[in-house]
N, C-alpha and C. Protein backbone atom coordinates (compact mmCIF):
# COMPACT_ATOMS: atom_id res chain seq x y z
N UNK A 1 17.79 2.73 -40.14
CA UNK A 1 18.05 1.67 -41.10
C UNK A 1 19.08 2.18 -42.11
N UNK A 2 19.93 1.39 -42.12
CA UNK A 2 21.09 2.50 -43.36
C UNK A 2 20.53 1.01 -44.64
N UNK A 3 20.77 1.75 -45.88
CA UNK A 3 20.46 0.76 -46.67
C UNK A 3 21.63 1.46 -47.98
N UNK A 4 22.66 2.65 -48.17
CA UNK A 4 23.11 2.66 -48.40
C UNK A 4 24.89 3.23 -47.96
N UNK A 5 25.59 3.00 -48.19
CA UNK A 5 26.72 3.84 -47.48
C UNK A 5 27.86 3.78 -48.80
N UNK A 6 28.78 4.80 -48.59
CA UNK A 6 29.80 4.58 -49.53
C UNK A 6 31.47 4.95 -48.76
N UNK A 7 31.90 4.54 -49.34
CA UNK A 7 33.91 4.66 -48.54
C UNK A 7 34.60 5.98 -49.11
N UNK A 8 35.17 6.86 -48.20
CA UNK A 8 35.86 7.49 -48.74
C UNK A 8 37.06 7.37 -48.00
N UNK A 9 38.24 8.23 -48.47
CA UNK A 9 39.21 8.58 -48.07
C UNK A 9 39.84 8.92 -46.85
N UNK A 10 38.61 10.13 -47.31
CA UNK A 10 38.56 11.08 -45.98
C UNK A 10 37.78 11.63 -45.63
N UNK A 11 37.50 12.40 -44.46
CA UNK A 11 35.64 12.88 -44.02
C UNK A 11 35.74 14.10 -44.76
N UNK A 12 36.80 14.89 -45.07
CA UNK A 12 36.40 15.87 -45.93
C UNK A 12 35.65 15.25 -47.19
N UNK A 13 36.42 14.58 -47.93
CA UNK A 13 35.63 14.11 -49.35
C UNK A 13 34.12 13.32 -48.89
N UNK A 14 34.39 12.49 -48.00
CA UNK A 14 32.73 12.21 -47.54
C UNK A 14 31.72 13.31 -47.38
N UNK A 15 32.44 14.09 -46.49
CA UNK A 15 31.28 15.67 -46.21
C UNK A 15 31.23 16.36 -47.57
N UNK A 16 31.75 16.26 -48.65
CA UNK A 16 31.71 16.87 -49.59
C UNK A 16 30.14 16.11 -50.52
N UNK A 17 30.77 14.93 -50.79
CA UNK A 17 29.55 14.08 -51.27
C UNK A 17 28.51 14.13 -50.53
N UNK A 18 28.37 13.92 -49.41
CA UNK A 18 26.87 13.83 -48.69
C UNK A 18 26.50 15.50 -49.07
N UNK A 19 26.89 16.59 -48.86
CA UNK A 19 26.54 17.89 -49.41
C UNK A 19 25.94 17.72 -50.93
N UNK A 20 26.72 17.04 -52.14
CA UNK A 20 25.98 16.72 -53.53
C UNK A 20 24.89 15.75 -53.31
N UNK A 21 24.90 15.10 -52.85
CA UNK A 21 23.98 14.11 -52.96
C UNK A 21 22.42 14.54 -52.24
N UNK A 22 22.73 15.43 -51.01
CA UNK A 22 21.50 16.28 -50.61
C UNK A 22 20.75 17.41 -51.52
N UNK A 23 21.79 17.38 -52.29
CA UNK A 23 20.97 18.46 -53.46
C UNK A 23 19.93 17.84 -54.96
N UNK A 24 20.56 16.62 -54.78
CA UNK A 24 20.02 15.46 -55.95
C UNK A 24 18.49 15.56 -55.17
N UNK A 25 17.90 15.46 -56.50
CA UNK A 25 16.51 14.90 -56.60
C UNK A 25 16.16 13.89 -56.03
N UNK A 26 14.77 13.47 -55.24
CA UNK A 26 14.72 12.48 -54.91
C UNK A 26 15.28 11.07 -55.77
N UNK A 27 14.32 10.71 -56.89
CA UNK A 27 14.14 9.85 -57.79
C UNK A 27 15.82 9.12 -57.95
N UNK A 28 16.57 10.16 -58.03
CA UNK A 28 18.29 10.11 -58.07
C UNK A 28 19.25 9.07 -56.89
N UNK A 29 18.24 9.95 -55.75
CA UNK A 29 18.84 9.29 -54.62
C UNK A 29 17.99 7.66 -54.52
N UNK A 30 17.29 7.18 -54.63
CA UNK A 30 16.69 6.29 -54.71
C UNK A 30 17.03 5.20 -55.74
N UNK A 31 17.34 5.73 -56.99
CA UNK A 31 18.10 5.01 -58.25
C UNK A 31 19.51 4.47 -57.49
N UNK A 32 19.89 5.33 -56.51
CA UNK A 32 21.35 4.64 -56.05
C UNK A 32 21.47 3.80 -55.19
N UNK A 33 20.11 3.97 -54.33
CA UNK A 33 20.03 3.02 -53.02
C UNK A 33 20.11 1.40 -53.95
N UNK A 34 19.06 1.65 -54.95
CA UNK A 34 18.14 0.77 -55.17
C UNK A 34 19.33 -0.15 -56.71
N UNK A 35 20.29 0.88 -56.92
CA UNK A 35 21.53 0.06 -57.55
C UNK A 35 22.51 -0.99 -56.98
N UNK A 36 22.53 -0.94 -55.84
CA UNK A 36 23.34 -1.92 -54.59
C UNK A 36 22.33 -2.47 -53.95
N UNK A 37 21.42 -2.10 -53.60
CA UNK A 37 20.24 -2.45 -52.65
C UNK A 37 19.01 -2.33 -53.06
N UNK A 38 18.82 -3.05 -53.95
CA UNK A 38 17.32 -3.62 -54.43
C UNK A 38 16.33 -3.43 -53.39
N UNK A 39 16.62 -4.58 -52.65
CA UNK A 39 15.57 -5.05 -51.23
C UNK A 39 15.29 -3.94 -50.59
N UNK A 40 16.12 -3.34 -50.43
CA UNK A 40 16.38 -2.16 -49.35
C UNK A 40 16.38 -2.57 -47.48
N UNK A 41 17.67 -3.56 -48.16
CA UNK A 41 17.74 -4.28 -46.28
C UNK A 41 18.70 -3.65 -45.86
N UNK A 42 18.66 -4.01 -44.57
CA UNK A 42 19.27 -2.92 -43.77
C UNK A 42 21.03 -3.37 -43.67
N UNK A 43 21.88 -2.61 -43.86
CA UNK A 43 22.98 -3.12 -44.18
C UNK A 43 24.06 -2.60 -42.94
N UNK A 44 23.00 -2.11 -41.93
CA UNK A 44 23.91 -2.32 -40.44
C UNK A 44 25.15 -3.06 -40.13
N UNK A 45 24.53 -4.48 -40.38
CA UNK A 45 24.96 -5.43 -39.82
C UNK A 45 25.73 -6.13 -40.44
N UNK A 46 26.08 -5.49 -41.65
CA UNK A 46 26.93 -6.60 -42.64
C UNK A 46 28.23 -5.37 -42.33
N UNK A 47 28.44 -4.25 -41.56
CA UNK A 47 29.46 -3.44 -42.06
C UNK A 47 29.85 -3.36 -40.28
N UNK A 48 29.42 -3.77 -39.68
CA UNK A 48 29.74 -3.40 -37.70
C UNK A 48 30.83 -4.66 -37.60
């Protein structure tokens, strides 16, 4: 289920962020889902 995703540039700067963001606290990562994605629906299908 992806319920969040973000755009980068390039996969370096993507691989960079997904590396910070694995170090964040849960509560953190969840505050961000839950800033775009309340519901927490699955947002597959709005981006294929």
């Amino acid at each position: 289920m992806l319920v969040w995703y973000e755009i980068h540039d390039s996969a370096e700067s993507a691989i960079n962020k997904e590396k910070q963001i694995k170090k964040w606290k849960r509560t953190w990562k969840l505050k961000l889902i839950e800033k775009d994605d309340p519901e927490w629906i699955d947002l597959y299908e709005s981006i294929c």
